[in-house]
N, C-alpha and C. Protein backbone atom coordinates (compact mmCIF):
# COMPACT_ATOMS: atom_id res chain seq x y z
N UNK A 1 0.80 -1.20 0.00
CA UNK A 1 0.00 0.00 0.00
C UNK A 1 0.84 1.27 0.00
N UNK A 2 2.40 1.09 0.25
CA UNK A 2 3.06 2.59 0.16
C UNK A 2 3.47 2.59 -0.70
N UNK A 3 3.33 1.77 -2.18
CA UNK A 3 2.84 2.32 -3.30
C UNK A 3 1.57 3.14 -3.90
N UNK A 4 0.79 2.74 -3.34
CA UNK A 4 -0.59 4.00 -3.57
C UNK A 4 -0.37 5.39 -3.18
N UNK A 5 -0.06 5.21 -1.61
CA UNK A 5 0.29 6.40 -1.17
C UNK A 5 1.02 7.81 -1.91
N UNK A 6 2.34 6.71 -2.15
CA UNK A 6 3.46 7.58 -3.18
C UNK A 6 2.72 7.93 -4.50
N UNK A 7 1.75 7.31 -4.71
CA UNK A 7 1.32 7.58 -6.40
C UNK A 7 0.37 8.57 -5.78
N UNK A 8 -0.53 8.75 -4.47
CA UNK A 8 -1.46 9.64 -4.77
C UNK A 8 -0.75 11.18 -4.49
N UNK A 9 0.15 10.90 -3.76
CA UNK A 9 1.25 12.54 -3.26
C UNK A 9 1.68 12.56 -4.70
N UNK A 10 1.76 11.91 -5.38
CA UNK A 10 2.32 12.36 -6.89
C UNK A 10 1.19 13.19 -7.61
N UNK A 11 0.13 12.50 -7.85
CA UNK A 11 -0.90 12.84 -8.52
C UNK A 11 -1.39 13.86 -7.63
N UNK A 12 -1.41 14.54 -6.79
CA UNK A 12 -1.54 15.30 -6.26
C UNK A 12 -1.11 16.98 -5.96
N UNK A 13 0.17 15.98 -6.43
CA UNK A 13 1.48 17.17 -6.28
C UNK A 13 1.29 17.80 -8.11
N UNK A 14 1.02 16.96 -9.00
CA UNK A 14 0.91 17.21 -10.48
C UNK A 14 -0.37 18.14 -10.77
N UNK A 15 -1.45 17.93 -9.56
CA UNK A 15 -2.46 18.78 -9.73
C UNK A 15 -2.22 20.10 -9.62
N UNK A 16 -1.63 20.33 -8.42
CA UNK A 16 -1.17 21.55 -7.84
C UNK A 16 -0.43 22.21 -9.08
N UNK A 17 0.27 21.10 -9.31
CA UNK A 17 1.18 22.49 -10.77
C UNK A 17 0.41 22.65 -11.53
N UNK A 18 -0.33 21.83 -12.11
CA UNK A 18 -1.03 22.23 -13.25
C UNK A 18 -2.19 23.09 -13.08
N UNK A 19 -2.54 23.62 -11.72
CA UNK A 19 -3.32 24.63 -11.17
C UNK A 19 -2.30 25.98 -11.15
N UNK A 20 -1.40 25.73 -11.21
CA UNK A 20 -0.34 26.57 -10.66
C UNK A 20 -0.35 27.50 -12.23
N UNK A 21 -0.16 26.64 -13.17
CA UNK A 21 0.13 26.90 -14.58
C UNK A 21 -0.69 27.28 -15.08
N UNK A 22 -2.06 26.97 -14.98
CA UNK A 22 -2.99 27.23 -15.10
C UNK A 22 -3.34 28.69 -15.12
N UNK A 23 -2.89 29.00 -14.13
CA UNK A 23 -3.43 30.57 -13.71
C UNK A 23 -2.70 31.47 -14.03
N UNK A 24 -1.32 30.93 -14.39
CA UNK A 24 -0.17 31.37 -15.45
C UNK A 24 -0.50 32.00 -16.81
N UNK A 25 -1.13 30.92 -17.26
CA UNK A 25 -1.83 31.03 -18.86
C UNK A 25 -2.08 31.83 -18.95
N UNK A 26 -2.89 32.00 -17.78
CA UNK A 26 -4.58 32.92 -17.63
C UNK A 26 -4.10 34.52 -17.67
N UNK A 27 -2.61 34.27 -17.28
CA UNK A 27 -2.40 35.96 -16.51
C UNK A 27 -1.18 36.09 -18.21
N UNK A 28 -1.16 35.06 -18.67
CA UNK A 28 0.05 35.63 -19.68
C UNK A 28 -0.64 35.80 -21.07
N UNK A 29 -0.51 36.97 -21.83
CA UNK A 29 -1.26 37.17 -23.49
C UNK A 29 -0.12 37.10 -24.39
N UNK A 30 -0.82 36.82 -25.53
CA UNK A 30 -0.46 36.88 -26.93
C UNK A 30 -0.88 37.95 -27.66
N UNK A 31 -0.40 38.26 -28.23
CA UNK A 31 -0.54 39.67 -29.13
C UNK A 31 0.20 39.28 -30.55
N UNK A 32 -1.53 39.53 -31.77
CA UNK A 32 -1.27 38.88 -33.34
C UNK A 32 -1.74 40.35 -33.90
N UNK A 33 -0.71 40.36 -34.88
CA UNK A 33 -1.11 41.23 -35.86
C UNK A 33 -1.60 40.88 -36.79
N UNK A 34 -2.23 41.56 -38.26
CA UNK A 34 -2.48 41.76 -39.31
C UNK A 34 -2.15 42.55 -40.18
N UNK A 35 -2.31 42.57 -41.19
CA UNK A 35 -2.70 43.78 -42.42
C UNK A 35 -1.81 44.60 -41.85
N UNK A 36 -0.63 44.49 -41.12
CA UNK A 36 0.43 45.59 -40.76
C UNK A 36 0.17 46.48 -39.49
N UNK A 37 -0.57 45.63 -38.92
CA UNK A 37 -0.48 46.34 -37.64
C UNK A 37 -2.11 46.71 -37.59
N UNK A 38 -2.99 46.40 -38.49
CA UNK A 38 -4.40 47.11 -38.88
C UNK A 38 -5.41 46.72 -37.90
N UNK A 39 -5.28 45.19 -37.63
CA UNK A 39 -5.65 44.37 -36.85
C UNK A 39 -4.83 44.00 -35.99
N UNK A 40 -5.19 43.77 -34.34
CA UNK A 40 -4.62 43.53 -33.27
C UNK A 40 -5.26 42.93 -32.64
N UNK A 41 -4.94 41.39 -32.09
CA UNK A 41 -5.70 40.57 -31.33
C UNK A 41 -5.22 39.86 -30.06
N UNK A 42 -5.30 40.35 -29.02
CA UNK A 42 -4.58 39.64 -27.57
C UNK A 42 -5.80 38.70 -27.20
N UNK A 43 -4.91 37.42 -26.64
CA UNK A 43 -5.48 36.30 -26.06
C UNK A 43 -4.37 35.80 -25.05
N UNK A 44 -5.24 35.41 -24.38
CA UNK A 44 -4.39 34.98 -23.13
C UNK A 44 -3.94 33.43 -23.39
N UNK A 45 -2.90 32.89 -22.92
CA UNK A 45 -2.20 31.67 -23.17
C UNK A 45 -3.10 30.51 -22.79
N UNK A 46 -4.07 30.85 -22.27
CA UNK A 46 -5.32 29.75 -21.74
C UNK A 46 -6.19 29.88 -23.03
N UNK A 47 -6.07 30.67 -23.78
CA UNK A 47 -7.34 30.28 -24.82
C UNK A 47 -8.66 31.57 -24.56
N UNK A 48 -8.47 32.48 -24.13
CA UNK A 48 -9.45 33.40 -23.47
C UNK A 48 -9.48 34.89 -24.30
N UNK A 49 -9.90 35.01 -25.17
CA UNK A 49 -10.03 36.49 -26.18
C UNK A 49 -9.97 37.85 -25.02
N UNK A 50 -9.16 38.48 -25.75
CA UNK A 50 -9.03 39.47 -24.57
C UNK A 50 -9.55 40.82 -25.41
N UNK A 51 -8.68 41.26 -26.24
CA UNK A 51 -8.97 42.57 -27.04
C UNK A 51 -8.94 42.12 -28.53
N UNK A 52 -9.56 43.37 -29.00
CA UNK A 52 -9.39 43.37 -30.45
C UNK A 52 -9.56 44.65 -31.19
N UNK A 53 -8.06 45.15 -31.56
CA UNK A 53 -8.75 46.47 -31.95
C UNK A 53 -8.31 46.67 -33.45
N UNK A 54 -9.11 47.29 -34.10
CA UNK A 54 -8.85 47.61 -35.54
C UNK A 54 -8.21 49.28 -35.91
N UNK A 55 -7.41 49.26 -36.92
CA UNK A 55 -7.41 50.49 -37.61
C UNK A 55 -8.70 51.35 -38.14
N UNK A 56 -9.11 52.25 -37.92
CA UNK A 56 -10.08 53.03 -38.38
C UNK A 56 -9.80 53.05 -39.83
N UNK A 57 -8.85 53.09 -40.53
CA UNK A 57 -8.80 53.19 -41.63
C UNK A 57 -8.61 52.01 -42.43
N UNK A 58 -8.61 50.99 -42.05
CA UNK A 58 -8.48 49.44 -42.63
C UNK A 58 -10.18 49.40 -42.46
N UNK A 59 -10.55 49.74 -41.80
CA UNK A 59 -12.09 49.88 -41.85
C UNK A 59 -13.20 50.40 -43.38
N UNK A 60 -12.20 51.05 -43.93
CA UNK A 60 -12.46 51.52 -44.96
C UNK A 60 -12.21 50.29 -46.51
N UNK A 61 -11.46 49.62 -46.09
CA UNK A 61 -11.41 48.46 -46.83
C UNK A 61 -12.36 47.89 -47.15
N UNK A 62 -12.58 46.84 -48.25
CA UNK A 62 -13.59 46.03 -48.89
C UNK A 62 -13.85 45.40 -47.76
N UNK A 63 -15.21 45.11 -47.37
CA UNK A 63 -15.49 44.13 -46.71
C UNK A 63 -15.37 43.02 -45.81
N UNK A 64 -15.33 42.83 -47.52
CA UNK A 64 -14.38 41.27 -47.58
C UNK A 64 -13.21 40.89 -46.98
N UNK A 65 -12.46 41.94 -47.34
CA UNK A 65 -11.07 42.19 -46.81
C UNK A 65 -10.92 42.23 -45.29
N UNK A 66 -11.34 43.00 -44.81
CA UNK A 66 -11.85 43.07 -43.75
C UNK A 66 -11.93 41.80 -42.68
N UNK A 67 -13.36 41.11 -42.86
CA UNK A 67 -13.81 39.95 -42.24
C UNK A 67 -12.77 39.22 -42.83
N UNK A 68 -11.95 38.61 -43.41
CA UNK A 68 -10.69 37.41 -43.43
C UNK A 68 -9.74 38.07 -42.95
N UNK A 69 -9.30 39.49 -42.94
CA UNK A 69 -8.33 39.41 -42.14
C UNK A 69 -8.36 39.20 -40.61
N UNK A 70 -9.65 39.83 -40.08
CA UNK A 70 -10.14 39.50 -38.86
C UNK A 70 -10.29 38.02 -38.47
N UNK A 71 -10.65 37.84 -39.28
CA UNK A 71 -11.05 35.84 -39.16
C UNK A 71 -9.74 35.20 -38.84
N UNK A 72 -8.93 35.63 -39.77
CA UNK A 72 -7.34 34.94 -40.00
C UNK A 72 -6.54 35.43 -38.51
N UNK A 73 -6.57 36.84 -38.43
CA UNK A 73 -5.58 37.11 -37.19
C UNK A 73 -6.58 36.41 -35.24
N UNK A 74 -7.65 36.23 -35.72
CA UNK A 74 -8.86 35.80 -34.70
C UNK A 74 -7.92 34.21 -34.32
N UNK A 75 -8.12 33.57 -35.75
CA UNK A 75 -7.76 31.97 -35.73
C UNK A 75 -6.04 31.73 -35.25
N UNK A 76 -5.38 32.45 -35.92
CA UNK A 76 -3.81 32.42 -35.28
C UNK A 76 -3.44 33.11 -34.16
N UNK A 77 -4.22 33.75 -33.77
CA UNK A 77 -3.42 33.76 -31.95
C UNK A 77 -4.31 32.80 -30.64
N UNK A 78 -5.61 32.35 -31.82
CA UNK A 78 -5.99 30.88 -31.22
C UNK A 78 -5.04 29.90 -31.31
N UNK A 79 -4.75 29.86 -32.21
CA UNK A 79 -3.67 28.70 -32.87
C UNK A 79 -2.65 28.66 -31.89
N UNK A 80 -1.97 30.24 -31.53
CA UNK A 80 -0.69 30.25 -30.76
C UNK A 80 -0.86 30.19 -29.12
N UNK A 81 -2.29 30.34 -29.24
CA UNK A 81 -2.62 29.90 -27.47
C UNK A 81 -2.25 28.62 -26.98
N UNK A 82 -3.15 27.95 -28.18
CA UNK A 82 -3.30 26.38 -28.13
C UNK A 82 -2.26 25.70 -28.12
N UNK A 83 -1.21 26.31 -29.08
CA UNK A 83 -0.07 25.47 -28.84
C UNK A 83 1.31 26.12 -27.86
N UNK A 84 1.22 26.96 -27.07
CA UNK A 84 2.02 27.64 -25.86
C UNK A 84 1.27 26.77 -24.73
N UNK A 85 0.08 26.47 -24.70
CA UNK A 85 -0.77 25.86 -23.69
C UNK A 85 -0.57 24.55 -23.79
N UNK A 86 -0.09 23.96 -24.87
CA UNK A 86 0.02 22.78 -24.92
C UNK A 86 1.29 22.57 -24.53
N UNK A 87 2.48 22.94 -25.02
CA UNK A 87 3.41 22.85 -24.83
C UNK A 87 3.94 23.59 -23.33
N UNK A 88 3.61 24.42 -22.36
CA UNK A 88 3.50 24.43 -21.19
C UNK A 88 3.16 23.30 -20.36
N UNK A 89 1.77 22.20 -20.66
CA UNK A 89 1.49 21.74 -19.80
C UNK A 89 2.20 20.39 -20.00
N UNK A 90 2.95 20.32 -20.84
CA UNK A 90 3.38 19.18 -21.44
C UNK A 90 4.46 18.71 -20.56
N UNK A 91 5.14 19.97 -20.34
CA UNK A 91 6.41 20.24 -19.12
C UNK A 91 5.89 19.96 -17.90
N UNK A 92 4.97 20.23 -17.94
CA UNK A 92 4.38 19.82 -16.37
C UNK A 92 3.96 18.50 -16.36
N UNK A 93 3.68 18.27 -17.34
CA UNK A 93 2.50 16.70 -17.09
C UNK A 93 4.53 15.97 -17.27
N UNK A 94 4.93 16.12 -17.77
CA UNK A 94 6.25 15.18 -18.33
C UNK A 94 7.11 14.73 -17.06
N UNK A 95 7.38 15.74 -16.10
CA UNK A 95 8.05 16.27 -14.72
C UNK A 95 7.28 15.16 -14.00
N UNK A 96 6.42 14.27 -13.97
CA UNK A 96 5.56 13.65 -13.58
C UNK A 96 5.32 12.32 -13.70
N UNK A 97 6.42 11.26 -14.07
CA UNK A 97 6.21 10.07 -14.15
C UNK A 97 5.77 9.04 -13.64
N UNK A 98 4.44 8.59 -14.08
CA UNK A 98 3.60 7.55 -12.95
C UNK A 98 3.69 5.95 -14.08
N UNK A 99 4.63 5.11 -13.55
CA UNK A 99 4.81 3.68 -14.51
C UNK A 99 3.11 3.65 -14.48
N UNK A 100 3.03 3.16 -16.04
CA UNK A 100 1.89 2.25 -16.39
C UNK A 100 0.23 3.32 -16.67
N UNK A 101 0.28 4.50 -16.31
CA UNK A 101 -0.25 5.99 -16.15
C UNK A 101 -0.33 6.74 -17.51
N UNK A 102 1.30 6.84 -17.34
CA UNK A 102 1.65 8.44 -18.24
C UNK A 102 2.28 7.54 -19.08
């Protein structure tokens, strides 16, 4: 049984970081440009939309133009959340070896 023990202070101790990191994410942003600076999109390393501000004068653009560049700079600092978040917790979960588990 002081194998369980040791595995649950492990799994335990792995929670804590990954709570720890967690709130890390939460407090750290990403910042994506566009169209040269036209579009600006911060997201926090957890995945959480923070701002978004446009050029007044890219505003004046087609439409079209417009909504994909928004769409595009929207989707890549999703993209760069997802994978800073992934690759953060990866370090944590890795630091963490449970035989037969992980």
């Amino acid at each position: 049984m002081a194998g369980v023990g040791k595995l649950l202070k492990t799994a335990q101790k792995m929670q804590r970081s990954i709570e720890t990191l967690q709130a890390e994410l939460e407090a750290r942003e990403i910042e994506v440009t566009a169209a040269g600076g036209a579009v600006r999109v911060k997201v926090s390393a957890a995945g959480k939309f923070v701002a978004l501000s446009l050029d007044p004068e890219f505003l004046k653009e087609d439409s079209k133009v417009v909504s994909d560049t928004i769409l595009a700079a929207v989707q890549d600092a999703g993209k760069q959340a997802k994978e800073l978040n992934e690759s953060e917790m990866q370090k944590v979960t890795s630091a963490f070896q449970m035989p037969g588990i992980f």
